[in-house]
Protein backbone atom coordinates (compact mmCIF):
# COMPACT_ATOMS: atom_id res chain seq x y z
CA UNK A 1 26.76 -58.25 -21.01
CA UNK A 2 26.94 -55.16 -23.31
CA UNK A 3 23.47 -54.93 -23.90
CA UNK A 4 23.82 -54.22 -19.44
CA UNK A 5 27.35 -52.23 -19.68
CA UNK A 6 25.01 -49.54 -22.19
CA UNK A 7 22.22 -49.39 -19.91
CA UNK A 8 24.24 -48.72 -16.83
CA UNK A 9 26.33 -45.96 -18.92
CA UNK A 10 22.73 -44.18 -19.93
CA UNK A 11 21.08 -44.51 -16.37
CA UNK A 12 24.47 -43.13 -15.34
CA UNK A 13 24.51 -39.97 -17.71
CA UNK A 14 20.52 -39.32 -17.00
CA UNK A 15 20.89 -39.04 -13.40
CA UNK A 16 24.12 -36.76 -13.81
CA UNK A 17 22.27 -34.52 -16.02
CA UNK A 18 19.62 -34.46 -13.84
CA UNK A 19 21.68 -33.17 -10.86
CA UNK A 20 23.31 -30.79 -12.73
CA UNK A 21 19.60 -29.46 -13.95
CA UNK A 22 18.81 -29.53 -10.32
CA UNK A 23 22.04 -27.82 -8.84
CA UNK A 24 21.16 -24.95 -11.98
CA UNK A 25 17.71 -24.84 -10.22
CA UNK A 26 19.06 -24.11 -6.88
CA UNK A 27 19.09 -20.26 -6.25
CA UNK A 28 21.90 -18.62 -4.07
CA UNK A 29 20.41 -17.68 -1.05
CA UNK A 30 19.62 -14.01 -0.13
CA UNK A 31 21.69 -12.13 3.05
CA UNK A 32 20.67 -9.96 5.28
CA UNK A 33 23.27 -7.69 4.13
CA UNK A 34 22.27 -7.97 -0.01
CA UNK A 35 18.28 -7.19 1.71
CA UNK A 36 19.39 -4.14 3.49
CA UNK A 37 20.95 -2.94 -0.10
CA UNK A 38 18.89 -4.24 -2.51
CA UNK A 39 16.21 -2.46 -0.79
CA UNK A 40 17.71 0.65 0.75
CA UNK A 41 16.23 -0.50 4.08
CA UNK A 42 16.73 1.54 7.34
CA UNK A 43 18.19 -0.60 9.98
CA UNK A 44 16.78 0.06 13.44
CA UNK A 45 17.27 -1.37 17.08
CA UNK A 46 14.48 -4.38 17.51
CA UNK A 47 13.76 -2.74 20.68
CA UNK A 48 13.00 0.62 19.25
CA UNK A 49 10.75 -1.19 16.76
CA UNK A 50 9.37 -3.38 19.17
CA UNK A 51 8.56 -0.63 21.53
CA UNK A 52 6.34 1.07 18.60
CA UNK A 53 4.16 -1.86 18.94
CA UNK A 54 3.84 -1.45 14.89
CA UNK A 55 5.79 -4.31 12.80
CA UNK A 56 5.89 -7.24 10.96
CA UNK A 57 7.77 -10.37 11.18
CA UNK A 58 9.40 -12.62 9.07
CA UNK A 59 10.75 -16.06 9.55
CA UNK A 60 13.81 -15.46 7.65
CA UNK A 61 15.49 -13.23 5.16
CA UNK A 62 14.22 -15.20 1.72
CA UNK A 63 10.38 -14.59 3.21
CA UNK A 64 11.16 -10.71 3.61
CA UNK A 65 12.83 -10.40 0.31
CA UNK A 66 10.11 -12.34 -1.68
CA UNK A 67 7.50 -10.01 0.36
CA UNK A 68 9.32 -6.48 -0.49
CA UNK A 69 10.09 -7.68 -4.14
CA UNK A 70 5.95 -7.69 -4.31
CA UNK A 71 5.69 -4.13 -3.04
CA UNK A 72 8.13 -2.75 -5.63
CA UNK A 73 5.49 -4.24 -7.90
CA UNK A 74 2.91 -2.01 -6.69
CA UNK A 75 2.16 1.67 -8.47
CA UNK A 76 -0.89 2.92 -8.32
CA UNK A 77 -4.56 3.10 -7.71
CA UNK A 78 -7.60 5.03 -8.30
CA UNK A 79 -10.51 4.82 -5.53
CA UNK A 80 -13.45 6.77 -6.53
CA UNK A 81 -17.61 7.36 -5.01
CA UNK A 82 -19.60 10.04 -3.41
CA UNK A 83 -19.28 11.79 0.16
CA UNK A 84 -22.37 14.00 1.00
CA UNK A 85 -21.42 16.98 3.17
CA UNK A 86 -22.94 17.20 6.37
CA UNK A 87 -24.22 21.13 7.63
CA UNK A 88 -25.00 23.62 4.92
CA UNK A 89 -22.54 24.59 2.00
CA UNK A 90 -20.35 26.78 2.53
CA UNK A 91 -20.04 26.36 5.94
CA UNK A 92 -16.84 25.41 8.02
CA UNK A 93 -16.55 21.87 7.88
CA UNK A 94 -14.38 18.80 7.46
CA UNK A 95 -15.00 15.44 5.07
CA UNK A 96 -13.01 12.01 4.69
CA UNK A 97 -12.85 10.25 1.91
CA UNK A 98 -11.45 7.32 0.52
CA UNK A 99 -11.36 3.40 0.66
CA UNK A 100 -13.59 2.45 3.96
CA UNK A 101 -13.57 -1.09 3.30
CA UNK A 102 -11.35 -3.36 5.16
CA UNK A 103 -9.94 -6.37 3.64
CA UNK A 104 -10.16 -9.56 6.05
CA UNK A 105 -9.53 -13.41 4.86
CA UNK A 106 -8.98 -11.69 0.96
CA UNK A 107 -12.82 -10.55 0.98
CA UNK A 108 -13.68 -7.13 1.14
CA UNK A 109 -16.26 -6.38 3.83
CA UNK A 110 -18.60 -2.77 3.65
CA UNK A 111 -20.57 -0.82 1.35
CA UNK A 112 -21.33 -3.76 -1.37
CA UNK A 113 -23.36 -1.47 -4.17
CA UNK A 114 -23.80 2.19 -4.65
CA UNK A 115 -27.14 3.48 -1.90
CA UNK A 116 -29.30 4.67 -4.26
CA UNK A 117 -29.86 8.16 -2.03
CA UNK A 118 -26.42 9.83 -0.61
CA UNK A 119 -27.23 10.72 3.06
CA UNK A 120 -24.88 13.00 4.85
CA UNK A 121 -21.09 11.63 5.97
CA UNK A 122 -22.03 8.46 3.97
CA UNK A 123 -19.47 6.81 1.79
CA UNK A 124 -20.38 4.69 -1.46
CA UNK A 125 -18.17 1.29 -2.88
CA UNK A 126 -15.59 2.07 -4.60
CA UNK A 127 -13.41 0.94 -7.44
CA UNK A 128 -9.63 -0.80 -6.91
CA UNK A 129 -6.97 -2.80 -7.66
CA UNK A 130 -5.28 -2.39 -4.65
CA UNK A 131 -2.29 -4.93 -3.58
CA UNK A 132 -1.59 -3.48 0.19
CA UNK A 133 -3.66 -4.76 2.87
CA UNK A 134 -4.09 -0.97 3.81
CA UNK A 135 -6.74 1.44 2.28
CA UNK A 136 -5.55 5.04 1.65
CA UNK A 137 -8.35 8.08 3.00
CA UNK A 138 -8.18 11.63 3.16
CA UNK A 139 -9.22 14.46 5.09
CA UNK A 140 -10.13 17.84 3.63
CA UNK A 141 -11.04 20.59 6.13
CA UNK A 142 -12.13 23.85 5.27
CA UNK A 143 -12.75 27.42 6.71
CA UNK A 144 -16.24 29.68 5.78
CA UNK A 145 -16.48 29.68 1.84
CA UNK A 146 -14.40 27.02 1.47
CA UNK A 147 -11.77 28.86 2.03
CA UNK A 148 -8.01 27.93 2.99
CA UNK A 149 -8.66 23.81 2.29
CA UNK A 150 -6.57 21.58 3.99
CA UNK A 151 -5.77 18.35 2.87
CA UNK A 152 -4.16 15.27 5.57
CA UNK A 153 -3.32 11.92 4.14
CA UNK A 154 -3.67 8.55 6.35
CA UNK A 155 -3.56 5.00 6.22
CA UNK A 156 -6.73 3.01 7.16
CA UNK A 157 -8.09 -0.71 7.77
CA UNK A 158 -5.26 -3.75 8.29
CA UNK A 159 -2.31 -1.29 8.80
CA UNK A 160 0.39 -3.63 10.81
CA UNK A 161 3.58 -2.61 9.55
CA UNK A 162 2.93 0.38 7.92
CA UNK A 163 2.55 3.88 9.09
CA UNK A 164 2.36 7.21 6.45
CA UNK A 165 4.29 9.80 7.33
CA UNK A 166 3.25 13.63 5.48
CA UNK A 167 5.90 15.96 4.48
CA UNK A 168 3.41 18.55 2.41
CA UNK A 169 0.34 19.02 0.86
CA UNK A 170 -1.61 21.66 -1.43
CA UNK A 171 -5.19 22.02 -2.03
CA UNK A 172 -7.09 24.48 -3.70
CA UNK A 173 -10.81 25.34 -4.14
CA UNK A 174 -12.07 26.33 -8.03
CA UNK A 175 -15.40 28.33 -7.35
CA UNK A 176 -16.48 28.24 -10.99
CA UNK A 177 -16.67 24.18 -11.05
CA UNK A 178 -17.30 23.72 -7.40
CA UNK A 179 -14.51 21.32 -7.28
CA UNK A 180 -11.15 20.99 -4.57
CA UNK A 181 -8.21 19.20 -5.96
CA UNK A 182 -5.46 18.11 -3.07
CA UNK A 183 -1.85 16.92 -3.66
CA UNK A 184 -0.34 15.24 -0.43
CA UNK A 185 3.40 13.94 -0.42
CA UNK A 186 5.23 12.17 1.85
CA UNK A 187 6.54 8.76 2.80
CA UNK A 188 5.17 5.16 3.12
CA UNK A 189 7.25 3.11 5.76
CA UNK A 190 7.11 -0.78 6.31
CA UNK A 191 8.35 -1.89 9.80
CA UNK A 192 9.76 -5.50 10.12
CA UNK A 193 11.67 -7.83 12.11
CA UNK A 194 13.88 -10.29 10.30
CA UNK A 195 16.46 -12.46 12.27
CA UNK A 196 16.45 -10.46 15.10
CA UNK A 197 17.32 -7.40 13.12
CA UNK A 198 15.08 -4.02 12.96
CA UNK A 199 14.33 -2.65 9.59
CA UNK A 200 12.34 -0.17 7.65
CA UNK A 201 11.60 -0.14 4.00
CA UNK A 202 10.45 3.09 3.03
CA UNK A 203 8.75 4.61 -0.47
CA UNK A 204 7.89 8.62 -1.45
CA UNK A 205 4.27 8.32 -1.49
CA UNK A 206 2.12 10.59 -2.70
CA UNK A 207 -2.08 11.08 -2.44
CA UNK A 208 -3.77 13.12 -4.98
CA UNK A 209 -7.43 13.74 -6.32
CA UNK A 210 -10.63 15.33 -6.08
CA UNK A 211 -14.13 16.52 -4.42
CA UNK A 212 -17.02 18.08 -5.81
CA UNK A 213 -18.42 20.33 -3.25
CA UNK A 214 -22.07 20.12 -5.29
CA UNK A 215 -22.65 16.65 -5.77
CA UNK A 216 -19.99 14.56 -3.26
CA UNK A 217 -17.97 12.83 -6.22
CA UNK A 218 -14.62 12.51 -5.16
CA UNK A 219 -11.53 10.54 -6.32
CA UNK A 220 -8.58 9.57 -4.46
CA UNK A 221 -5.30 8.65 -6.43
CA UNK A 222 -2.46 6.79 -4.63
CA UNK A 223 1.15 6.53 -6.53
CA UNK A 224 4.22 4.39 -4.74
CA UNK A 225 6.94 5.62 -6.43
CA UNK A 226 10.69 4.07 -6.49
């Protein structure tokens, strides 16, 4: 009769401790209110959002917060390859360059090695850690000589959600090396829908790098800050 008192005490002091290990397992859940702060999101109408036909949507507010807590995560990359010039040097003209690959089903589709000849307007693979499902490109335009370059920043491949808006941008051509270097800032906005409510995370971004006028090399640097 003891020997069954004891083991009735010990199952009952197991299964307490293992609801108390289970209730310390149990995280608070997240508001919509801690999201919007935690995150310094932008709350919109879900009309206004909806009418921009650009958004994502999340089943509830523990989804978005795991999702945003990932971008935070994300700093930088480097993309780098060659982009032959099309017309004769010097000329007026326009390049883009970048990340032309477009991630579908996690496998990157597009250029898979290096061509071993450059033609004109022709992009090689390129190198990345990326996180985003969006690639990050560049235009540089130019006037005769390569004078007053112009550098424009966009976002490219699986984009839903996100939109790039520029605020400035420098470029400048060194004629001794052959060589532009661009800066572009601005901002990096994420558009969602979370029960029912509107919001829009947003990040100064900024786009920075090179291209070699002589022999296409260019590299395009891509820093999330915050």
């Amino acid at each position: 009769m003891k020997r069954t008192f004891s083991l009735m005490v010990v199952f009952c002091l197991f299964g307490a401790l293992q609801s108390c290990h289970r209730q310390q397992d149990v995280q608070p859940e997240v508001t919509m209110n801690e999201l919007v702060s935690t995150f310094a999101l932008k709350k919109v109408s879900a009309g206004e959002l909806q009418n921009s036909g650009n958004f994502a949507r999340f089943a509830s507010v523990a989804e978005a917060n795991e999702y945003l807590k990932k971008l935070q995560s994300i700093r930088h990359r480097s993309v780098s390859g060659k982009m032959a010039m099309t017309g004769e040097p010097g000329t007026a003209s326009s390049l883009v360059i970048g990340d032309f690959r477009k991630k579908v089903l996690g496998s990157y589709l597009g250029f898979a090695s290096e061509p071993e000849e450059i033609k004109p307007g022709q992009s090689t693979s390129t190198n990345s850690n990326w996180s985003y499902p969006f690639n990050t490109s560049v235009t540089i335009a130019w006037q005769t000589d390569y004078a007053s370059p112009v550098a424009t920043g966009y976002l490219t491949g699986f984009t839903m959600g996100y939109s790039f808006t520029q605020v400035q941008q420098t470029t400048s051509m060194n004629y001794s090396t052959g060589v532009m270097t661009y800066t572009i800032n601005g901002t990096l906005n994420y558009n969602f829908l979370v029960e029912g409510i509107g919001t829009i995370y947003q990040q100064p971004f900024m786009i920075y790098g090179t291209y070699n006028t002589r022999n296409g090399d260019f590299i395009v640097h891509t820093y999330k800050g915050g």
